[in-house]
Protein backbone atom coordinates (compact mmCIF):
# COMPACT_ATOMS: atom_id res chain seq x y z
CA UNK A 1 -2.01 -17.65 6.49
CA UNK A 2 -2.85 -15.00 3.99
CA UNK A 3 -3.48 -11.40 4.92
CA UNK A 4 -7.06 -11.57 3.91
CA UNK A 5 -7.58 -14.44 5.84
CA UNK A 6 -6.20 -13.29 9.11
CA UNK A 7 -8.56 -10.00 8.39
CA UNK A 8 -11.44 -12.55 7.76
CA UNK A 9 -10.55 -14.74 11.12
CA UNK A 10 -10.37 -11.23 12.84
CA UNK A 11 -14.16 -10.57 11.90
CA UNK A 12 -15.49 -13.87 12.40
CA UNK A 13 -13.59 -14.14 16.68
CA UNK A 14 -16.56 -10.81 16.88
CA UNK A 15 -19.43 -12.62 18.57
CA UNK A 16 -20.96 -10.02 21.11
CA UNK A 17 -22.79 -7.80 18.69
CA UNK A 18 -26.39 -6.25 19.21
CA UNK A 19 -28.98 -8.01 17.85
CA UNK A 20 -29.45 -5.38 14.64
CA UNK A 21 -25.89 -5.35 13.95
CA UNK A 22 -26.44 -9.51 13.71
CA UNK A 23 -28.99 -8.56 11.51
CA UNK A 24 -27.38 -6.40 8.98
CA UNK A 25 -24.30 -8.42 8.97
CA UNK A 26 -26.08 -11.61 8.20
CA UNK A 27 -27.94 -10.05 5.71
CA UNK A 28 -24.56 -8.60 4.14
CA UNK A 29 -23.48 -11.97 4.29
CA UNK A 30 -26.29 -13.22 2.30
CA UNK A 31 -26.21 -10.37 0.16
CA UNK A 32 -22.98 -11.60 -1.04
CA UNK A 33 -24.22 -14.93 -1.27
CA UNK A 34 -26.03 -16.92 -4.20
CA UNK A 35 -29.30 -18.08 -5.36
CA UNK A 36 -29.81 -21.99 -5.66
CA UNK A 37 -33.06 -22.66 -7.11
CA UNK A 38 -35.29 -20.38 -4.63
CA UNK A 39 -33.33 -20.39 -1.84
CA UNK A 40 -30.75 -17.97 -0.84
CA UNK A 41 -28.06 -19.80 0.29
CA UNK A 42 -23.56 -19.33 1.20
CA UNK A 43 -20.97 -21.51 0.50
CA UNK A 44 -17.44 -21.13 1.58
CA UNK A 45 -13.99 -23.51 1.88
CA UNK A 46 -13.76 -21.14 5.45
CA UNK A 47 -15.19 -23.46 8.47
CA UNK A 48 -14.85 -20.03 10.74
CA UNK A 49 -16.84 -18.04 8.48
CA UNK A 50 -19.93 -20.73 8.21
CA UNK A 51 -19.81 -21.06 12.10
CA UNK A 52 -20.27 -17.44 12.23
CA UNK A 53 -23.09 -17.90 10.44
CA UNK A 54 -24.31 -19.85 12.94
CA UNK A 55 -24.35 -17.73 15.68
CA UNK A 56 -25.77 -14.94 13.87
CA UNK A 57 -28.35 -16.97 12.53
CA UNK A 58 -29.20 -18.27 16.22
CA UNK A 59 -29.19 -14.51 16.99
CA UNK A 60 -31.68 -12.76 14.09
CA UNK A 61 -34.01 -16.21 13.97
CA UNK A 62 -33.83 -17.61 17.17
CA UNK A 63 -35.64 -21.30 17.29
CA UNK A 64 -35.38 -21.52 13.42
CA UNK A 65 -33.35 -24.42 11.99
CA UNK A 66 -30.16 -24.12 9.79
CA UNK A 67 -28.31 -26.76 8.03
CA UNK A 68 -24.73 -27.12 6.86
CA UNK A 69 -23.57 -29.28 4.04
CA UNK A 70 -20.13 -30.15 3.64
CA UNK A 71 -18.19 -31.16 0.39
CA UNK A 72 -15.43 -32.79 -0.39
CA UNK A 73 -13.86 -32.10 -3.62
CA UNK A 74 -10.15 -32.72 -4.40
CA UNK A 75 -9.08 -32.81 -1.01
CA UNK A 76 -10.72 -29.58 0.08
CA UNK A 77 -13.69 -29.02 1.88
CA UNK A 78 -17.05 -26.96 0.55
CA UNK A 79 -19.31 -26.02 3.09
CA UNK A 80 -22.68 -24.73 2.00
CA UNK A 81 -25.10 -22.94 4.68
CA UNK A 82 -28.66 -22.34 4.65
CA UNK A 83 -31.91 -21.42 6.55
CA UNK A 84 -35.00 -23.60 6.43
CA UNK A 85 -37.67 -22.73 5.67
CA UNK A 86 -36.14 -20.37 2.89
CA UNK A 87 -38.94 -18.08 3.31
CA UNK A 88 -37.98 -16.59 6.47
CA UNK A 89 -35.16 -15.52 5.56
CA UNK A 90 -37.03 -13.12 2.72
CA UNK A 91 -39.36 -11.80 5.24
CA UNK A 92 -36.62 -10.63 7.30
CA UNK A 93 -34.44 -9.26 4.61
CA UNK A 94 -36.61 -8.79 1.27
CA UNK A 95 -35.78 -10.12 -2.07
CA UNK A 96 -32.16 -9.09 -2.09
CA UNK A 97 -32.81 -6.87 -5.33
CA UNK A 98 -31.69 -3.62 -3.19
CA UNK A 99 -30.04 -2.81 0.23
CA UNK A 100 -32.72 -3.26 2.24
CA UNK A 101 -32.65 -0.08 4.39
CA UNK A 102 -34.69 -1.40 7.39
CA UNK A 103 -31.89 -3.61 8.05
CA UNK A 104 -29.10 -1.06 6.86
CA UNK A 105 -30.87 1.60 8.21
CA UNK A 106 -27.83 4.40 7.47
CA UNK A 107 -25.98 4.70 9.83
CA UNK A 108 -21.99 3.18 10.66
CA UNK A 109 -22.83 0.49 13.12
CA UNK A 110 -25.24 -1.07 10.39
CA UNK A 111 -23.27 0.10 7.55
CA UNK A 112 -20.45 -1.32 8.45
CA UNK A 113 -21.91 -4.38 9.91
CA UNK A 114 -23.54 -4.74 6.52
CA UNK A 115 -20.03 -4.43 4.58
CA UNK A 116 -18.54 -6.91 7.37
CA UNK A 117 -20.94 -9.82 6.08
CA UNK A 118 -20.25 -8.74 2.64
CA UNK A 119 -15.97 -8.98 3.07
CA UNK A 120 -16.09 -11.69 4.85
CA UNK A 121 -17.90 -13.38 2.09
CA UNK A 122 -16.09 -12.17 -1.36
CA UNK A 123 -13.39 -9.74 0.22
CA UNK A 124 -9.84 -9.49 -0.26
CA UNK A 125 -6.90 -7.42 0.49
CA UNK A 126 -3.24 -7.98 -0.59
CA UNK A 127 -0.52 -7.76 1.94
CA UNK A 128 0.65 -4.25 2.24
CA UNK A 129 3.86 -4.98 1.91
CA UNK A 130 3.92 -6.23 -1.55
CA UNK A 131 1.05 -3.38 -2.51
CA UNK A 132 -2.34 -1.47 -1.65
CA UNK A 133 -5.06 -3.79 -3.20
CA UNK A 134 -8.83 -4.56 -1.91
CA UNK A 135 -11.12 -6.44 -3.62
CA UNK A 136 -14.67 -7.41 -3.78
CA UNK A 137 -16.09 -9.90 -5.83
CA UNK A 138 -20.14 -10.69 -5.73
CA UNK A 139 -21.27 -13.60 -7.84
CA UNK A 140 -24.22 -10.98 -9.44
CA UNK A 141 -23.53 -8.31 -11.40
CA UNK A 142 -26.73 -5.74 -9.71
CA UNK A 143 -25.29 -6.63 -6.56
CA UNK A 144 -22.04 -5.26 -7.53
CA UNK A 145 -23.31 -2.47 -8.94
CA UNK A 146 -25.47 -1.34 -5.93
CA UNK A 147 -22.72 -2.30 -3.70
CA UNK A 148 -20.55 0.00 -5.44
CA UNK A 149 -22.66 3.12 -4.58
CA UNK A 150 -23.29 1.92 -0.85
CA UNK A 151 -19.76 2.24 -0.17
CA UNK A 152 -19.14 5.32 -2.36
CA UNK A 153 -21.73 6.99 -0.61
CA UNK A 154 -20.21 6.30 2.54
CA UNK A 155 -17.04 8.40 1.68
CA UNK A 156 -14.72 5.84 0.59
CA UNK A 157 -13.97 6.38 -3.33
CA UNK A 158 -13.92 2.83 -4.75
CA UNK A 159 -13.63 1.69 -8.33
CA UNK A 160 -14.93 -1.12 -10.84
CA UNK A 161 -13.89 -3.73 -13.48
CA UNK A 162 -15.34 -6.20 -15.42
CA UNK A 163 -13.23 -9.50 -15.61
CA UNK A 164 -14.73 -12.86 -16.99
CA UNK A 165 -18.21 -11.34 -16.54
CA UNK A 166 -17.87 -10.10 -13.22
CA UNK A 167 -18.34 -6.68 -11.64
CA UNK A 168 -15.17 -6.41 -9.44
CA UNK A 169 -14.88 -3.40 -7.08
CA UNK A 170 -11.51 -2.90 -5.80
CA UNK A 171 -9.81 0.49 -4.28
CA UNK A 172 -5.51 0.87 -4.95
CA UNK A 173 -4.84 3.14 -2.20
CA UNK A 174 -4.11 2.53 1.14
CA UNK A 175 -5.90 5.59 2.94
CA UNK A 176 -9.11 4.25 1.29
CA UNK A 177 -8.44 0.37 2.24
CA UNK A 178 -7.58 1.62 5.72
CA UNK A 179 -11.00 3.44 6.10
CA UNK A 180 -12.87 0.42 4.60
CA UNK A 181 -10.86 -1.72 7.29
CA UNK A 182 -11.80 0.31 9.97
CA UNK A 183 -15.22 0.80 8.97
CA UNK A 184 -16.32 -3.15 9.02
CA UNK A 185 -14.75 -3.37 12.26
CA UNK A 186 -11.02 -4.54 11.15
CA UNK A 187 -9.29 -1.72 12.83
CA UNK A 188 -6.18 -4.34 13.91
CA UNK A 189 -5.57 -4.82 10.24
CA UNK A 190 -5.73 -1.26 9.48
CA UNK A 191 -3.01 0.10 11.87
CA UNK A 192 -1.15 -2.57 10.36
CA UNK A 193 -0.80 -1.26 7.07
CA UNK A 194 -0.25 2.14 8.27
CA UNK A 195 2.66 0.40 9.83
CA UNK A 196 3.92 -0.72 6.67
CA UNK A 197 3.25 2.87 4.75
CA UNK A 198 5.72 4.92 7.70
CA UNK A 199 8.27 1.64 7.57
CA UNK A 200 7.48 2.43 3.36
CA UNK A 201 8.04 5.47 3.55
CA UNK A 202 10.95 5.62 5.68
CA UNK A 203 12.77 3.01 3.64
CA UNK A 204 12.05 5.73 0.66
CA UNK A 205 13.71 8.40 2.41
CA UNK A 206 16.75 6.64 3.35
CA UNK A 207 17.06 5.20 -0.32
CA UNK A 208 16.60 8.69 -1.77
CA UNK A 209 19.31 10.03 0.98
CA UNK A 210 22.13 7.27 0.24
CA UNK A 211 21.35 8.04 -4.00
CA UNK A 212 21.37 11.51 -2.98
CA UNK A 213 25.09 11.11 -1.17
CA UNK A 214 26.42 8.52 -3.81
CA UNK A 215 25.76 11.18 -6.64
CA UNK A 216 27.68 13.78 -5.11
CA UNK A 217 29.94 11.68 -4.14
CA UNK A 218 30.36 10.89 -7.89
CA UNK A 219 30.35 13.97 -8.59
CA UNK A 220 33.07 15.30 -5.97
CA UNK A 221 35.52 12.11 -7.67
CA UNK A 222 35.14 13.25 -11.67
CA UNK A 223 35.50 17.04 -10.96
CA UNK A 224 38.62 16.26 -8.81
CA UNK A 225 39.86 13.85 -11.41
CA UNK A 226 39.16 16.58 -13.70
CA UNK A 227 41.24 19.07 -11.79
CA UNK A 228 44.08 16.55 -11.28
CA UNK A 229 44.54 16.00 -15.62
CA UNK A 230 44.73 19.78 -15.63
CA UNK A 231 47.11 20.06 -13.08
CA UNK A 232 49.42 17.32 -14.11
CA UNK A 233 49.10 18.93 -17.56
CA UNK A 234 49.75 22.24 -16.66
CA UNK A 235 53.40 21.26 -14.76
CA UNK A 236 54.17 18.53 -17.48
CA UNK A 237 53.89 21.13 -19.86
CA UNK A 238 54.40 24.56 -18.33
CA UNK A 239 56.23 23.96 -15.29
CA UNK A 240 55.76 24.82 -11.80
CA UNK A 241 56.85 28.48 -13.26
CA UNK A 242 53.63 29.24 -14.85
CA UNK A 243 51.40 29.49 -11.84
CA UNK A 244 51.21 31.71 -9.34
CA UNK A 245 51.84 30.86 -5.72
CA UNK A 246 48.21 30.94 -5.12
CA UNK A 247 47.94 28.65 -7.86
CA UNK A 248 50.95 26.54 -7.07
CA UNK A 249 48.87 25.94 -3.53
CA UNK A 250 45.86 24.50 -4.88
CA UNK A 251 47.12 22.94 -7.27
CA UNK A 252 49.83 20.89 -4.77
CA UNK A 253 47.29 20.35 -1.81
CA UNK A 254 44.64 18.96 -5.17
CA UNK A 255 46.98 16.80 -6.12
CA UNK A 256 48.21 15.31 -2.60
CA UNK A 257 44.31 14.87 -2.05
CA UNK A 258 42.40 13.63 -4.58
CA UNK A 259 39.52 12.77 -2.45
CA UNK A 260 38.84 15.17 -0.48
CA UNK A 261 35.93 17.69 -0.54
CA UNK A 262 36.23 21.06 -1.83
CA UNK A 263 34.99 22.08 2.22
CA UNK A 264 38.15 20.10 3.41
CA UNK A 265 40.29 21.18 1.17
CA UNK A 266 39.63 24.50 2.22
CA UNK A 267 41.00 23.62 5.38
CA UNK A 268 44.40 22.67 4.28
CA UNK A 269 45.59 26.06 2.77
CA UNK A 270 47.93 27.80 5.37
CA UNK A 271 45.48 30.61 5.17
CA UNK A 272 42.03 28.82 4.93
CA UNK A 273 39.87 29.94 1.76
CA UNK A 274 36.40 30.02 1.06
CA UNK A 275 34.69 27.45 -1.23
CA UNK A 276 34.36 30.02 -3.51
CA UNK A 277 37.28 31.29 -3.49
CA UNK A 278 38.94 27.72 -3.82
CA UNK A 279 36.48 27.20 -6.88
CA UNK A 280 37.67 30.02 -8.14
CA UNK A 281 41.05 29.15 -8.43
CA UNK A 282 40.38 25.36 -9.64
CA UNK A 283 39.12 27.33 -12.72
CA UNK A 284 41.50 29.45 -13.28
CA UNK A 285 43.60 25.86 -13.02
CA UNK A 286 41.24 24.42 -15.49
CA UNK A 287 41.64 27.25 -17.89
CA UNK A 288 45.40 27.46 -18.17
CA UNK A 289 45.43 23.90 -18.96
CA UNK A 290 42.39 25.14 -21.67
CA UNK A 291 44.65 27.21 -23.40
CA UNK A 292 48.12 25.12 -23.18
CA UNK A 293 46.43 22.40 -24.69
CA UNK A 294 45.00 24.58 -27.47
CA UNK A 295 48.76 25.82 -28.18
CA UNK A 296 49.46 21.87 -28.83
């Protein structure tokens, strides 16, 4: 089961909701619905989301009948759900050309009842771990476009794009698809991807750590490598005779410990150095071998 559809199952297992909540998420659901001939009508392939339909329905219009069509079309089912008569469901809700602010009268239980109908319709949300992506796609383009401000104006910044004629509204960051979540009433789903963002996150962290180590690491190997050709150059070349006993020191204990750190090798000297000090005198080592190799 997708993501979006275990968010969508989530919304549609809510059945003890006041009766104005009903209301506005019906009428989001409707909202996001289509127009066949004069009637306002849904159709989904989701059985869960047409029996929620139901219910609400037997909520807001108690005693009024509702039919359910089913379709079969290569192997998958259609169902198509609407109230008869028609006109009762426009008295209730208006002509769907604007949010109908009776119904979504402002505030966050019928706001985001209202946005619950409409996601559970045309919503979508990619699995946070693969990325942040929600979705929204109404079958009319006004919808979308009042839709669009409804939810801006509710404080979470969404965006729009046309693709094959369509108005999609869709938001790429998770702090925004976690408010919407929580807003419509998905708040499961939301501490879910917040979940995945630490787990993100923390996988980040140690990545950029073990990078971190393995490039010192590198480093710490080609500057003693480095110091090893001068070394072996310098006594090839030179002798033993040309370096001072301080010298002589590092340059054995280098030599007899090509991996080690410049902090351990500090360590080793019978009177322990400093890392600067022991820096010091692998440049010293370094320029010797400079100027011997200069001479030819």
């Amino acid at each position: 089961m997708s993501f979006s559809s275990e968010i969508k199952n989530e919304l549609c297992a809510v059945r003890e909701i006041s009766e104005a909540d009903a209301s506005a998420m019906l009428y989001g659901m409707f909202f996001a619905g289509k127009t066949e001939g004069k009637k306002r009508i849904l159709q989904s392939e989701n059985l869960n989301l047409i029996t929620l339909a139901q219910s609400l329905c037997e909520t807001v219009f108690p005693n009024v009948h509702h039919e359910t069509r089913r379709l079969v079309r290569n192997g998958s089912s259609l169902y198509t759900f609407e109230i008869k008569p028609s006109g009762i469901l426009y008295e209730k809700f208006g002509d769907f050309s604007g949010i109908n602010s009776e119904i979504v009268s402002g505030n966050d239980c019928s706001g985001g009842a209202f946005l619950r109908g409409i996601f559970v319709m045309c919503g979508y949300v990619t699995d946070p771990k693969k990325e942040y992506h929600l979705e929204i796609v109404l079958s009319e383009k006004k919808h979308a476009e009042i839709l669009l401000g409804f939810i801006n104006e509710h404080g979470m910044t969404v965006k729009s794009a046309v693709r094959q004629k369509n108005l999609i509204i869709y938001a790429k960051t998770s702090e925004v698809i976690e408010d919407f979540l929580t807003y419509i009433g998905a708040g499961g789903h939301s501490l879910q991807i917040m979940r995945v963002k630490i787990e993100k996150d923390l996988r980040n962290r140690a990545n950029r750590s073990v990078n971190c180590d393995s490039a010192n690491l590198d480093k710490t190997v080609l500057a003693s490598e480095k110091s090893r050709r001068d070394i072996e150059y310098i006594l090839e070349t030179a002798g033993e005779s040309a370096l001072s006993p301080e010298l002589l020191e590092t340059a054995r204990l280098r030599l007899e410990n090509p991996e080690s750190s410049l902090s351990e090798l500090c360590r080793m000297f019978n009177k322990p150095i400093s890392r600067s000090g022991l820096n010091h005198r692998l440049q010293k080592l370094s320029q010797i071998a400079g100027e011997l190799r200069a001479k030819g």
